[in-house]
Protein backbone atom coordinates (compact mmCIF):
# COMPACT_ATOMS: atom_id res chain seq x y z
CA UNK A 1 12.52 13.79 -8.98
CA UNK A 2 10.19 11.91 -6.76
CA UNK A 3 9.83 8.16 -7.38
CA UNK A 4 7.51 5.68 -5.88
CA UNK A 5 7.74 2.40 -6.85
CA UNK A 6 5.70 -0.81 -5.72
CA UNK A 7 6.44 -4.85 -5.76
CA UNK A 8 5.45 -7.33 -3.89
CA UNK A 9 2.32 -8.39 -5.12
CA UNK A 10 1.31 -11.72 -7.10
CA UNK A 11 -1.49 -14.88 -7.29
CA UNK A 12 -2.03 -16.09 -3.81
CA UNK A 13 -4.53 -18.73 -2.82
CA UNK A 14 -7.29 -17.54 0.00
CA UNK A 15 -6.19 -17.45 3.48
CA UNK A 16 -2.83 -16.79 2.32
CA UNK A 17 -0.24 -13.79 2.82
CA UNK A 18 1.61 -11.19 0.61
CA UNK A 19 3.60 -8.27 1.70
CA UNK A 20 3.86 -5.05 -0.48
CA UNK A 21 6.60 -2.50 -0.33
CA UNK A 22 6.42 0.65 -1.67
CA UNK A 23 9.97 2.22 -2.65
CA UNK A 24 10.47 6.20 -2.37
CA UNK A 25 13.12 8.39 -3.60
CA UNK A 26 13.95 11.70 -4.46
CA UNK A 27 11.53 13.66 -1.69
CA UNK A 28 12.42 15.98 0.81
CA UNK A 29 12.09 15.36 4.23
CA UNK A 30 10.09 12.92 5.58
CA UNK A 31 8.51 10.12 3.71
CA UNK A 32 5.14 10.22 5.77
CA UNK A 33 1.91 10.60 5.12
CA UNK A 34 1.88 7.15 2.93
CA UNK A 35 -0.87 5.81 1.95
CA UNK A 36 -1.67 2.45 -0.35
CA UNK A 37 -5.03 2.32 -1.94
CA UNK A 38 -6.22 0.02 -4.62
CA UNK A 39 -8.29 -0.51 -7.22
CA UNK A 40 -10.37 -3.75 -8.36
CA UNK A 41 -11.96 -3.86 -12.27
CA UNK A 42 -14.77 -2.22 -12.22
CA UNK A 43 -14.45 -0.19 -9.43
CA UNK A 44 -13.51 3.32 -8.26
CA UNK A 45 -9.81 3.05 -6.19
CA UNK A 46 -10.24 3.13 -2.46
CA UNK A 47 -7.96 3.87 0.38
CA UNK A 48 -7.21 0.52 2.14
CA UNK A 49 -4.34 2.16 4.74
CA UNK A 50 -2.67 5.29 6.17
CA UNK A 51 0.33 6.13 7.92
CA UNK A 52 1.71 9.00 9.34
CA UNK A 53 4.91 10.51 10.70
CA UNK A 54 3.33 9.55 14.68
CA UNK A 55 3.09 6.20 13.75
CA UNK A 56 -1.10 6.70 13.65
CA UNK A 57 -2.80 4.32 11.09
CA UNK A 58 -5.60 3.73 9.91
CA UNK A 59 -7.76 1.19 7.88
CA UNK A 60 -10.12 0.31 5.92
CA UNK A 61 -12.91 -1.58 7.47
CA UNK A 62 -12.57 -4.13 5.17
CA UNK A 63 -8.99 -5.00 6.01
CA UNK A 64 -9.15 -4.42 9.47
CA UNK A 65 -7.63 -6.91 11.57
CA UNK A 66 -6.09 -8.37 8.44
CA UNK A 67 -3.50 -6.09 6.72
CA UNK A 68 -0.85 -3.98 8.86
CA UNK A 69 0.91 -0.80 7.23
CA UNK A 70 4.53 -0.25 8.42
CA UNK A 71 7.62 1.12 7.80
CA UNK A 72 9.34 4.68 7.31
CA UNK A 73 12.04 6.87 7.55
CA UNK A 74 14.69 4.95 7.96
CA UNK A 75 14.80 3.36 4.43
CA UNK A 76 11.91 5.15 2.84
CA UNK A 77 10.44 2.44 2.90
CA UNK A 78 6.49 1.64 4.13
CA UNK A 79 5.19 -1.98 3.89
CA UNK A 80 1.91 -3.58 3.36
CA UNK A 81 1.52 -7.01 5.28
CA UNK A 82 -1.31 -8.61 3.63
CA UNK A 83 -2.91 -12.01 5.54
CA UNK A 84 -6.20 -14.21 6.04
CA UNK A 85 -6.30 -12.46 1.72
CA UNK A 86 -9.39 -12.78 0.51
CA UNK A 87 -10.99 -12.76 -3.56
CA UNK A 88 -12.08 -9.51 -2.89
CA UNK A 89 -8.86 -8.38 -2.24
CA UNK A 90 -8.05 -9.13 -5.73
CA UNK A 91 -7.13 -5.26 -7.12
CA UNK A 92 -4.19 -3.45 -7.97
CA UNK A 93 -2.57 -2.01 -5.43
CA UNK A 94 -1.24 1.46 -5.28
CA UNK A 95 1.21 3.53 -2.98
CA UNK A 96 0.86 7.32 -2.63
CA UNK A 97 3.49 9.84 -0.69
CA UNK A 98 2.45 13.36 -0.06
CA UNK A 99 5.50 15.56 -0.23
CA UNK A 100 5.42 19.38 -0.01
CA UNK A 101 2.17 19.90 -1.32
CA UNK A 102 2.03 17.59 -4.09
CA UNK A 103 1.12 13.42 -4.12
CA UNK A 104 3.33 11.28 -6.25
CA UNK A 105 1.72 7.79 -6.78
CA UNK A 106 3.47 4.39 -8.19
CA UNK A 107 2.96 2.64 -11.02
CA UNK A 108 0.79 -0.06 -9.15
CA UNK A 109 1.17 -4.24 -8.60
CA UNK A 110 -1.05 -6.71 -8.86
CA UNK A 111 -2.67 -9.02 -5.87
CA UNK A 112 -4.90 -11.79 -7.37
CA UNK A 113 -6.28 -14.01 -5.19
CA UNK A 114 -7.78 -16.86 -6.30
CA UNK A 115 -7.70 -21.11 -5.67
């Protein structure tokens, strides 16, 4: 059974810096394409980063410059280094692995940022 599971997130002041991770399990093969979208109140969920198995990523042009997606195979793990965080960046923050066909998402974590 695949699981995806993310942490990291919390209340950060602006200008400040959180890293997400985003946990797999249970898939076969490799853990790429990953991708971590999220989703502020109010508003439809949007893609914020990509990653796949080549190491190509891709971003948002709203976090351009600002947030790095990393990680992989080796721990099935990918990682979401957040900085220069903004209020708009306030959302919930989602991971989703495509695997065989299918996408398996997490449950989601929280980024507030706010003074």
């Amino acid at each position: 059974q695949v699981q995806v599971v993310e942490s990291g997130g919390g209340l950060v002041q602006p200008g400040g810096s959180l890293r997400l991770s985003c946990t797999v399990s249970g898939i076969i093969g490799s853990i790429y394409p990953v991708e971590w979208y999220r989703q502020a109140p109010g508003k439809q969920r949007e893609s914020v980063a990509f990653i796949e198995s080549l190491g190509k990523t891709t971003y948002a042009d709203s976090v351009k410059g600002r947030f790095t997606i990393s990680g992989g195979n080796a721990n099935m793990k990918v990682y979401l280094q957040m900085n220069n965080l903004k209020a708009e960046d306030t959302a919930v923050y989602y991971c989703k692995v495509a695997n065989w066909g299918r996408d398996y998402w997490g449950q989601g974590t929280q980024v507030s940022v706010s003074s």
